[in-house]
N, C-alpha and C. Protein backbone atom coordinates (compact mmCIF):
# COMPACT_ATOMS: atom_id res chain seq x y z
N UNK A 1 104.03 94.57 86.52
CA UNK A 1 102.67 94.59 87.01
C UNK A 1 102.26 96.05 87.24
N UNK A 2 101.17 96.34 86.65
CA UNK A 2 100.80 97.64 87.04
C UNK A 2 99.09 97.68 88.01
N UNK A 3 99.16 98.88 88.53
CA UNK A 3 98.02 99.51 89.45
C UNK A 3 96.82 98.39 89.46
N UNK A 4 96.43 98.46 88.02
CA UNK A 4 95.38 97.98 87.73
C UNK A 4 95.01 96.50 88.42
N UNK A 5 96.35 95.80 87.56
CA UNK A 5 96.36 94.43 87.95
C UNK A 5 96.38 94.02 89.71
N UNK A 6 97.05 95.38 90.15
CA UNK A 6 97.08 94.94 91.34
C UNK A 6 95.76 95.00 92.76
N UNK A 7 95.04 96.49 91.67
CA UNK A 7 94.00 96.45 92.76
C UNK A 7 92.51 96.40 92.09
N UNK A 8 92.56 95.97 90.85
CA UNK A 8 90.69 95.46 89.95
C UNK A 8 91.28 94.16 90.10
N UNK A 9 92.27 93.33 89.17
CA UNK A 9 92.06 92.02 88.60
C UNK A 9 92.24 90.94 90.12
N UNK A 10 93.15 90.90 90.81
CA UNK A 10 93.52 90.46 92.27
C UNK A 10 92.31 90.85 92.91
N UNK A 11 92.04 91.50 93.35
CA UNK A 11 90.37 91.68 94.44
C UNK A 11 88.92 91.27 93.42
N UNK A 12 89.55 91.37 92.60
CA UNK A 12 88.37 90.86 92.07
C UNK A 12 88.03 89.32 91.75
N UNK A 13 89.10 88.83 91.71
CA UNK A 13 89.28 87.18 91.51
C UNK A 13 89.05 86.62 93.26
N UNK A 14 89.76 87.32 94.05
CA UNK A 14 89.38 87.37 95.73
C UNK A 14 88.00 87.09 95.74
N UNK A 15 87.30 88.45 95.06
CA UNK A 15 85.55 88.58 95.65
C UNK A 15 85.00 87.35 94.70
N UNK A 16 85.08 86.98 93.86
CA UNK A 16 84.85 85.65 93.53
C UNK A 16 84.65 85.01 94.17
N UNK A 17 85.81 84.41 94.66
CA UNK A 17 86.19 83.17 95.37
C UNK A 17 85.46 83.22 96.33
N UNK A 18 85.11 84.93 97.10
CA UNK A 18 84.51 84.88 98.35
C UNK A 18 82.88 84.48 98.31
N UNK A 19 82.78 84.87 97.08
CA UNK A 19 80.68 84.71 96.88
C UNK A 19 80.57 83.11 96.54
N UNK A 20 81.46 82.88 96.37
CA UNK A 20 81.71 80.98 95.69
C UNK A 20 81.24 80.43 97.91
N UNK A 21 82.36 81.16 98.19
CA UNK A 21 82.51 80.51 99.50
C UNK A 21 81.30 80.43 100.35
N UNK A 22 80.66 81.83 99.90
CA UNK A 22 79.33 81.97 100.78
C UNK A 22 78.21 81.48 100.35
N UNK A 23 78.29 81.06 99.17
CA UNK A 23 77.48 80.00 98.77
C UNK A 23 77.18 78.53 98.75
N UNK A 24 78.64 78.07 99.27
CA UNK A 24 78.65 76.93 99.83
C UNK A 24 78.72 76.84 101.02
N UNK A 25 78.94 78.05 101.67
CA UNK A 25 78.34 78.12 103.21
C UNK A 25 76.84 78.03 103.62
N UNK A 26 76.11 78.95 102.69
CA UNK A 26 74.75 78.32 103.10
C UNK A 26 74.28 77.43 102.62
N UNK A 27 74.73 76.48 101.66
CA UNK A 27 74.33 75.05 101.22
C UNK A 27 74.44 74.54 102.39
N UNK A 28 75.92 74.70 102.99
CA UNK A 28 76.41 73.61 104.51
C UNK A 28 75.55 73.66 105.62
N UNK A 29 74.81 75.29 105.44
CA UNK A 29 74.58 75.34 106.53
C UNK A 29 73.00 74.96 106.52
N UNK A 30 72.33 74.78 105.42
CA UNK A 30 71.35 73.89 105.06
C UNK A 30 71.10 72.54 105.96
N UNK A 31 72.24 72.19 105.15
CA UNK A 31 72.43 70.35 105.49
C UNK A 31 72.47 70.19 107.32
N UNK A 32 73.32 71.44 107.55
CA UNK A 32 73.48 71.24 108.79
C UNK A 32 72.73 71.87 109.96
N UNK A 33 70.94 72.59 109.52
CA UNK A 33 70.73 73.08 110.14
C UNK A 33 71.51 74.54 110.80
N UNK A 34 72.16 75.30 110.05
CA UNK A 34 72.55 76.27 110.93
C UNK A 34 72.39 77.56 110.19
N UNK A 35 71.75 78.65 110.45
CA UNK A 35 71.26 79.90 109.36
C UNK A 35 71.79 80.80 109.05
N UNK A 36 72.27 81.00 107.87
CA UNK A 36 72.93 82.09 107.46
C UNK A 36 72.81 83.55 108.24
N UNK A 37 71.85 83.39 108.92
CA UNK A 37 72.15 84.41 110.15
C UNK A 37 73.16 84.32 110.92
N UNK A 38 73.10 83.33 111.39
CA UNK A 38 74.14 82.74 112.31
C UNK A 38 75.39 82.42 111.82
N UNK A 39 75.55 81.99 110.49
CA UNK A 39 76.86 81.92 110.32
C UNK A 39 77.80 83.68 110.14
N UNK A 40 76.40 84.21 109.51
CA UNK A 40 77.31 86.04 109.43
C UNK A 40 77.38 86.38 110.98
N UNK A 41 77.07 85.67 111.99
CA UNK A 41 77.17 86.48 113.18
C UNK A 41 78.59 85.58 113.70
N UNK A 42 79.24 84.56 112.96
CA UNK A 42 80.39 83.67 113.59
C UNK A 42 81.61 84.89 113.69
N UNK A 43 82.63 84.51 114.36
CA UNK A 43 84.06 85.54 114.83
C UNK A 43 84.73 84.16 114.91
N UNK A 44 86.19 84.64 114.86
CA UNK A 44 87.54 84.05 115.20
C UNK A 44 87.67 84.21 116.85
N UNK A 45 87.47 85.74 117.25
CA UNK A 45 87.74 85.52 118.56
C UNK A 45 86.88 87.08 119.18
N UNK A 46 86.35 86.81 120.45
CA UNK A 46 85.37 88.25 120.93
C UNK A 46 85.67 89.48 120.51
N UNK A 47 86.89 89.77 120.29
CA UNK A 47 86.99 90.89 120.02
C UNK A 47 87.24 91.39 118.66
N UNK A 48 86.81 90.19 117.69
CA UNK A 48 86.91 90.60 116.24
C UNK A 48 85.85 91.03 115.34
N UNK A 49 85.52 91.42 114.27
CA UNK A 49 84.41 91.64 113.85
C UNK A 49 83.80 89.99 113.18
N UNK A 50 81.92 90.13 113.60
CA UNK A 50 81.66 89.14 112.32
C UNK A 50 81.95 88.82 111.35
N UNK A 51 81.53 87.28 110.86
CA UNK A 51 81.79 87.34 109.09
C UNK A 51 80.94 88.46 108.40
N UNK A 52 79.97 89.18 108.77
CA UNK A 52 79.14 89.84 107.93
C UNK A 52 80.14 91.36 107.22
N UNK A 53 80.77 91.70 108.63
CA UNK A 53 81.48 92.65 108.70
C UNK A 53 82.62 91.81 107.65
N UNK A 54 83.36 91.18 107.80
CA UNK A 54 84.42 90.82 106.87
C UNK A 54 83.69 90.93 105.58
N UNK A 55 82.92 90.55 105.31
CA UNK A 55 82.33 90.61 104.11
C UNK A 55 82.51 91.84 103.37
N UNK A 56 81.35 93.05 104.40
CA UNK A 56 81.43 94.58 103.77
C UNK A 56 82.80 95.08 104.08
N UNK A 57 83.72 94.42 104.43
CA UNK A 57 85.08 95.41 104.81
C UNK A 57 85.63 94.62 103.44
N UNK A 58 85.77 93.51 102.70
CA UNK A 58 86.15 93.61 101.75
C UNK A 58 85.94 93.78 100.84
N UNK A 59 84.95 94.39 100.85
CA UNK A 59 84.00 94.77 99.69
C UNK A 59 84.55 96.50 99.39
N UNK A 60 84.35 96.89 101.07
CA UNK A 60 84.50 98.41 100.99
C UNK A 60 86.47 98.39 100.33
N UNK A 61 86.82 97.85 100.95
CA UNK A 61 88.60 97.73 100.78
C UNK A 61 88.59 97.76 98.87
N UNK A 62 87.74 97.10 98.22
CA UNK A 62 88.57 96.90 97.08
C UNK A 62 87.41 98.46 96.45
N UNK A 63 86.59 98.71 96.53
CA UNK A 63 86.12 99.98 95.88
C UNK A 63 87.15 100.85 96.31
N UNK A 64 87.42 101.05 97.88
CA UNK A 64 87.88 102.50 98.25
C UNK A 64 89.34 102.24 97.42
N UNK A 65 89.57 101.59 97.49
CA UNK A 65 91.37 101.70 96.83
C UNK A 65 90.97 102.40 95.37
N UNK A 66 90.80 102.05 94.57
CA UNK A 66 89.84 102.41 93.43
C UNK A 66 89.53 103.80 93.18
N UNK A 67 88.94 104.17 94.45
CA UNK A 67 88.14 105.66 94.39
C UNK A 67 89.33 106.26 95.43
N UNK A 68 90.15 105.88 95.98
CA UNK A 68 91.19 107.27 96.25
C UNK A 68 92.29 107.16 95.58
N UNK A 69 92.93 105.63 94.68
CA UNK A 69 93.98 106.33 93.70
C UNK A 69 93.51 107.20 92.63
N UNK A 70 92.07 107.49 92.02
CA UNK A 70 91.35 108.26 90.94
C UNK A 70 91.25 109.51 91.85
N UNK A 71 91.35 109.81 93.16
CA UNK A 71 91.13 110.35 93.73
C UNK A 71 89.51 110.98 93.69
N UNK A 72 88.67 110.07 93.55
CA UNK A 72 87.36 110.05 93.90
C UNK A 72 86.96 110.14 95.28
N UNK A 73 86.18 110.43 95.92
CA UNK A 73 85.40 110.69 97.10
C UNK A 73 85.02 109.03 97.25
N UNK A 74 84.83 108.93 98.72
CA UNK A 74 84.52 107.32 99.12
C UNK A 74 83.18 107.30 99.50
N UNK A 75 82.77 106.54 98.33
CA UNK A 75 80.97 105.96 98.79
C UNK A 75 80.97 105.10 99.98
N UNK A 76 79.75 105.19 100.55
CA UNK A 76 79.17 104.17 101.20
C UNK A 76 78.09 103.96 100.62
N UNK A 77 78.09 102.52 100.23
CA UNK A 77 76.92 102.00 99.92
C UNK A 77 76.24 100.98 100.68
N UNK A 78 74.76 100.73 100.59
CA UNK A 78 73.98 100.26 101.63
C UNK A 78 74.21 98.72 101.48
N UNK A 79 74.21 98.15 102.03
CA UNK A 79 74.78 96.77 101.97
C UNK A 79 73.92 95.91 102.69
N UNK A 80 73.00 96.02 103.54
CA UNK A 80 72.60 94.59 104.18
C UNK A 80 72.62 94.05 105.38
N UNK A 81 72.38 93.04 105.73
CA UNK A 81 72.70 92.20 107.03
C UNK A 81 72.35 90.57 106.59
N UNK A 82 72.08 89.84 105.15
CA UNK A 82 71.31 88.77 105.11
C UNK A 82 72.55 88.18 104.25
N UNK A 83 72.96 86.75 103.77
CA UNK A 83 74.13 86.17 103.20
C UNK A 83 73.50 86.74 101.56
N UNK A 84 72.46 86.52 101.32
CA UNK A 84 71.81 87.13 99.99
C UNK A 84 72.18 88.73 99.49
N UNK A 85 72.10 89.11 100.71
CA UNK A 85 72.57 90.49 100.43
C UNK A 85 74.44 90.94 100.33
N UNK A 86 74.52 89.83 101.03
CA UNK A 86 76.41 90.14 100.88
C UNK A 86 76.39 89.29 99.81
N UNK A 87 76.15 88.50 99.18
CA UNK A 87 76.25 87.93 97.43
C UNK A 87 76.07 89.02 96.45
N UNK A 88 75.13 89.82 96.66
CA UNK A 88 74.96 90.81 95.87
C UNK A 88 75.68 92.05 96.11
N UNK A 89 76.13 92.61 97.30
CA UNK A 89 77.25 93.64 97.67
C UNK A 89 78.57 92.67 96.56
N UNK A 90 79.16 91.58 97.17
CA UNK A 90 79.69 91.35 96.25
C UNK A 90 79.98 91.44 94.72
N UNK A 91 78.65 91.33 94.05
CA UNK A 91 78.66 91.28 92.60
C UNK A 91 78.52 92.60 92.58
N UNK A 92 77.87 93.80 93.05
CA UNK A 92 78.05 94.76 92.58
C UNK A 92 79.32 95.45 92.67
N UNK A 93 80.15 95.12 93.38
CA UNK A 93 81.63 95.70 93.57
C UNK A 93 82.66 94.90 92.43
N UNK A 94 82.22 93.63 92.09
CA UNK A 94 82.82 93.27 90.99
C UNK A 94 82.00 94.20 90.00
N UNK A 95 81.10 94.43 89.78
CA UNK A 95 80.57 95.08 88.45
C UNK A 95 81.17 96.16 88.64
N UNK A 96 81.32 97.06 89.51
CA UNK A 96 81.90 98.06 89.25
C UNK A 96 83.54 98.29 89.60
N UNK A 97 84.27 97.10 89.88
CA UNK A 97 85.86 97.19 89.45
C UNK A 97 85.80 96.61 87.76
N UNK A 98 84.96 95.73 87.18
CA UNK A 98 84.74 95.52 85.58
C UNK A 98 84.75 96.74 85.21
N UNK A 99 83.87 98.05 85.69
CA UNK A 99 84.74 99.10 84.66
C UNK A 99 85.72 100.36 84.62
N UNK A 100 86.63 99.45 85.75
CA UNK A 100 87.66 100.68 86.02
C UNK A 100 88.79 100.06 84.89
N UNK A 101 89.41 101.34 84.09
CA UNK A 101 90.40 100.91 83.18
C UNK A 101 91.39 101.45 83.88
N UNK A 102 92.44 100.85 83.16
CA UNK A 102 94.21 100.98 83.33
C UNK A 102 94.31 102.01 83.31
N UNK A 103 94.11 103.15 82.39
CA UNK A 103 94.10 104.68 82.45
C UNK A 103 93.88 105.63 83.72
N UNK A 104 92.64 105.17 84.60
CA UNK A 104 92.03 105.84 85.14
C UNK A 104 93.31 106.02 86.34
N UNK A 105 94.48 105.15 86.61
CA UNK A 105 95.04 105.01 87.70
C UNK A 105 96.39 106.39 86.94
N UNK A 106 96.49 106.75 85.95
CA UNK A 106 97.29 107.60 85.40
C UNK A 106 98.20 108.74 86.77
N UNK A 107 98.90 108.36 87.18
CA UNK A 107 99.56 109.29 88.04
C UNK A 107 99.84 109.21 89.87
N UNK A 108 98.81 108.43 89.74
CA UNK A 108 97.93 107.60 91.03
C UNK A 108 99.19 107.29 91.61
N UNK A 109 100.64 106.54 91.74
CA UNK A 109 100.96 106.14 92.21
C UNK A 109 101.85 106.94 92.95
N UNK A 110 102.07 108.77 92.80
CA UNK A 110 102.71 109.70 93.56
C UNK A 110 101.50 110.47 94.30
N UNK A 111 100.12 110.29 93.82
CA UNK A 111 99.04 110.87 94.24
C UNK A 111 99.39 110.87 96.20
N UNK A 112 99.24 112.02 96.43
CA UNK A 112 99.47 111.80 98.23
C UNK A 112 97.67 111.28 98.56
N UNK A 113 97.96 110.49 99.34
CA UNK A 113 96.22 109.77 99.83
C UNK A 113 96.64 109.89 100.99
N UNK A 114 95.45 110.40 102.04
CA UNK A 114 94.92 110.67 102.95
C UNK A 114 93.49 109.57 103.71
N UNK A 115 94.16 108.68 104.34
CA UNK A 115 93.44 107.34 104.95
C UNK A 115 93.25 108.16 106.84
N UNK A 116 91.41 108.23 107.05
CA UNK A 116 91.89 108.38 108.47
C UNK A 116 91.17 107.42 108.93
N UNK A 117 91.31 107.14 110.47
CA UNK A 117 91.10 105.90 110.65
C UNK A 117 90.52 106.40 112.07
N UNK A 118 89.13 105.32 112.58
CA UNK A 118 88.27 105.24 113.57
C UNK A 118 89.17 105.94 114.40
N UNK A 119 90.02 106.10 115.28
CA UNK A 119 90.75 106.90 116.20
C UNK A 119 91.29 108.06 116.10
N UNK A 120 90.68 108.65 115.34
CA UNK A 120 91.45 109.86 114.89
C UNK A 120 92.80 109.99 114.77
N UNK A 121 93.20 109.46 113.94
CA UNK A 121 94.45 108.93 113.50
C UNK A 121 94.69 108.89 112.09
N UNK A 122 95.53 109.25 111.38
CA UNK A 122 95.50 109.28 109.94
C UNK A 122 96.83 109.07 109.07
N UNK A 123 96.65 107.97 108.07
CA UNK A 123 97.80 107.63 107.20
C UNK A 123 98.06 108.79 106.01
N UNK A 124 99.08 109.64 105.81
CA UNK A 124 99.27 110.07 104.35
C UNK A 124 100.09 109.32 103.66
N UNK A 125 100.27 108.90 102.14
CA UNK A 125 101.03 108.04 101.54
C UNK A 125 101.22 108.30 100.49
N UNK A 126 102.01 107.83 99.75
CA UNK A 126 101.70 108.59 97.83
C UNK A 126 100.94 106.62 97.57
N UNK A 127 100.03 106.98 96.00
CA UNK A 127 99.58 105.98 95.93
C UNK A 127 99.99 104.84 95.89
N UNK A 128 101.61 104.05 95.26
CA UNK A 128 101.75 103.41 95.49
C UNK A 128 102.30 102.60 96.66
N UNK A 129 102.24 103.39 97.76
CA UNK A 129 102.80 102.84 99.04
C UNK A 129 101.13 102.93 99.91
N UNK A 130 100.29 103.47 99.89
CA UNK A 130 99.04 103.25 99.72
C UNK A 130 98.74 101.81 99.23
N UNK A 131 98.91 101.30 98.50
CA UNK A 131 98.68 99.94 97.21
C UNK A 131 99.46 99.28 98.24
N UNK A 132 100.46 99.18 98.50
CA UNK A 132 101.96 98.36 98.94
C UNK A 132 101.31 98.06 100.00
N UNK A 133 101.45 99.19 101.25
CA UNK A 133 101.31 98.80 102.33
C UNK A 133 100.36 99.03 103.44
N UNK A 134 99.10 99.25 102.52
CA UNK A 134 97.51 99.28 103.19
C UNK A 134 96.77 98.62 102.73
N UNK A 135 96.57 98.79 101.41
CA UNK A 135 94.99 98.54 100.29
C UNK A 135 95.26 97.04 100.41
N UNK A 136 96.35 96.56 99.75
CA UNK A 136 96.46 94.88 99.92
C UNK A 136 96.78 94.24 100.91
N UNK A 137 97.20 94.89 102.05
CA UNK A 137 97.34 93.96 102.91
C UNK A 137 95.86 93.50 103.79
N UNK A 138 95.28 95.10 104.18
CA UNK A 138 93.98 95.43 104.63
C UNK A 138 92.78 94.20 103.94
N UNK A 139 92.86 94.11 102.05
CA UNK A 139 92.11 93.32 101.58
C UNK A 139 92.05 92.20 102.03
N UNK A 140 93.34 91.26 102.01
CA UNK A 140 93.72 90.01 102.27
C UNK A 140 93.71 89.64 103.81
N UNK A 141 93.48 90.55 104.47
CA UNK A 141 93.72 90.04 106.16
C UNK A 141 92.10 89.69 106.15
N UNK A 142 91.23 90.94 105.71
CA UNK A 142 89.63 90.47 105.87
C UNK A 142 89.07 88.85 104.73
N UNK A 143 89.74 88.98 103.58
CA UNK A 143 89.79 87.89 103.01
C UNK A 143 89.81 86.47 103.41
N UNK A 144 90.75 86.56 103.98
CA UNK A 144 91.41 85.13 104.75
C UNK A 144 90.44 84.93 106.17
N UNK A 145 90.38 86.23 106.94
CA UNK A 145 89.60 86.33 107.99
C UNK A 145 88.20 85.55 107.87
N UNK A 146 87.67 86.06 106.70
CA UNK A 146 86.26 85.40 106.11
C UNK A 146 86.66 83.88 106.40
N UNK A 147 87.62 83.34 105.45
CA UNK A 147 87.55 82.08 105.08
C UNK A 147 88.17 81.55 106.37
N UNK A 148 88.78 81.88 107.40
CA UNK A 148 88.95 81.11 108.32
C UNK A 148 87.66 81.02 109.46
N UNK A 149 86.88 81.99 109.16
CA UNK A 149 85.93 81.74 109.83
C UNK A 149 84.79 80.88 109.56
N UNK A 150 84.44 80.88 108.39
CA UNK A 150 83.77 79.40 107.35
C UNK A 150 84.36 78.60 107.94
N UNK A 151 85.85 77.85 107.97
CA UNK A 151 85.66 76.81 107.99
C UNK A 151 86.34 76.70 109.16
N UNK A 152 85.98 77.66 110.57
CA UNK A 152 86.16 77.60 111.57
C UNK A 152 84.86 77.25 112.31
N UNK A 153 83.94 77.12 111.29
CA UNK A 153 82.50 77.16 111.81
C UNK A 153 81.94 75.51 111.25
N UNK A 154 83.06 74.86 109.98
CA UNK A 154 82.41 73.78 109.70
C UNK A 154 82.56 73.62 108.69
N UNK A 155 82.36 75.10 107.47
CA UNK A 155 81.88 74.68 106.30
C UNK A 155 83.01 74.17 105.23
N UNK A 156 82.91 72.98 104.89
CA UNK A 156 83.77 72.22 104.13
C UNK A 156 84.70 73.20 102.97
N UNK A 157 85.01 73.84 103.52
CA UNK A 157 86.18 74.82 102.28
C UNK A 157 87.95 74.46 102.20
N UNK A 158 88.18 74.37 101.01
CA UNK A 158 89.70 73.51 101.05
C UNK A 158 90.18 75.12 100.20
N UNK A 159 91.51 75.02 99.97
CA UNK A 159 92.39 76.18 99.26
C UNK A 159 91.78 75.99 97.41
N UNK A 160 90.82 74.97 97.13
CA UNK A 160 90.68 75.64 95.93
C UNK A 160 89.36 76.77 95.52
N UNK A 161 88.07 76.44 97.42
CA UNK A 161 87.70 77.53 97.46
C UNK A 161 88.04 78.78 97.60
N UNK A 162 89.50 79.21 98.52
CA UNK A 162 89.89 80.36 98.46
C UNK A 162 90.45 81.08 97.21
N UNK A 163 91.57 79.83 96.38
CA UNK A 163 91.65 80.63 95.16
C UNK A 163 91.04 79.85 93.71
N UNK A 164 89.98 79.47 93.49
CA UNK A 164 89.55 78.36 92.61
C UNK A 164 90.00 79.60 91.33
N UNK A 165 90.40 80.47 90.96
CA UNK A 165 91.31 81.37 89.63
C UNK A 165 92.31 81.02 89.09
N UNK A 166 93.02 79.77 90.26
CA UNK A 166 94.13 79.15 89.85
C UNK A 166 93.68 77.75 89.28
N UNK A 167 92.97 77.10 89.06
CA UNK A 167 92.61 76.12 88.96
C UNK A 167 93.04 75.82 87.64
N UNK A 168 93.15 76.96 86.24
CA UNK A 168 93.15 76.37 84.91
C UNK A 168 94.94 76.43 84.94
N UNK A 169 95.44 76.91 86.07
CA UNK A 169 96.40 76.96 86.07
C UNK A 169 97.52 75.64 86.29
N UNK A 170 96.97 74.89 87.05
CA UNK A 170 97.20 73.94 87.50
C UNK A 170 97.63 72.88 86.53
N UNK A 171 98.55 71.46 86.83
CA UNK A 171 99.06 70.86 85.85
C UNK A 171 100.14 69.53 86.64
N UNK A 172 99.94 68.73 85.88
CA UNK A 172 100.72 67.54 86.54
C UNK A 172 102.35 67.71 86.78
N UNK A 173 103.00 67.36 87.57
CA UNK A 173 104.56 67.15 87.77
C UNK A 173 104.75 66.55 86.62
N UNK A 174 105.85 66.52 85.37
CA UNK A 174 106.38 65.59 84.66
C UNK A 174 108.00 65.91 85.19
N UNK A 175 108.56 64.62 84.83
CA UNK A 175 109.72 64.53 85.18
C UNK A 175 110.40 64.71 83.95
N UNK A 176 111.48 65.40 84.05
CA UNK A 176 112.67 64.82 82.73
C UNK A 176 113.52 63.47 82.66
């Protein structure tokens, strides 16, 4: 498995799944009277961030990995506050992991990266321990975070909304 696969094709099958999810969140929340305002303002627990925030944190998670193994500078881009607008933060972060190639990660994985963090506090790493033991874990905690909060709130989501990528994968038990 290389770079690529691990941080375009994986977050990107993720952000899928996630715009799938938020789209059947505001169907639910249709039926059920409750407004996509309100569902981006739901938490797991007081001291966690909204779903809105999970949203742009995994959005930001799979660009920035991207733009510091190329060792690119980290955008912020304007993102929103409405479920319409995190559908479209979404698709534009898939459009733009669609055109990062395999090449671009060329060396990336001794690259020293420099992560600092709200407390003035700061990770150095070479890239692939960067990849290992930040970029994917960081992705998948806000990932899951999202989806436990959907359907901590109601909205009918089973494991083939979280990974519906596996689906063609799938196949009956035969016995010998």
């Amino acid at each position: 498995m290389n770079l690529h696969d691990l941080v375009v094709t994986a977050p990107k099958q993720m952000l899928l799944a996630l715009a799938g999810q938020l789209k059947k969140a505001a169907a639910w929340g249709e039926t059920n009277d409750v407004s996509t305002d309100e569902l981006l303002q739901k938490r797991l627990a007081p001291d966690m961030f909204p779903l809105l925030m999970q949203v742009k944190f995994i959005s930001l998670q799979a660009r920035e990995t991207v733009w510091r193994l190329r060792g690119d500078e980290v955008e912020m881009w304007e993102s929103g506050d409405t479920m319409d607008e995190m559908v479209a933060l979404i698709a534009r972060t898939v459009s733009m992991l669609d055109d990062v190639k395999p090449e671009e990660f060329d060396g990336a994985e001794e690259r020293v990266i420099s992560v600092t963090l709200p407390n003035a506090m700061m990770f150095e790493l070479k890239g692939a321990d960067f990849v290992r033991d930040w970029a994917i874990p960081q992705f998948h905690f806000h990932a899951v975070t999202a989806y436990a909060i959907l359907r901590n709130a109601g909205v009918d989501l089973g494991k083939a909304d979280y990974v519906p990528h596996m689906l063609p994968h799938l196949r009956p038990v035969t016995t010998a």
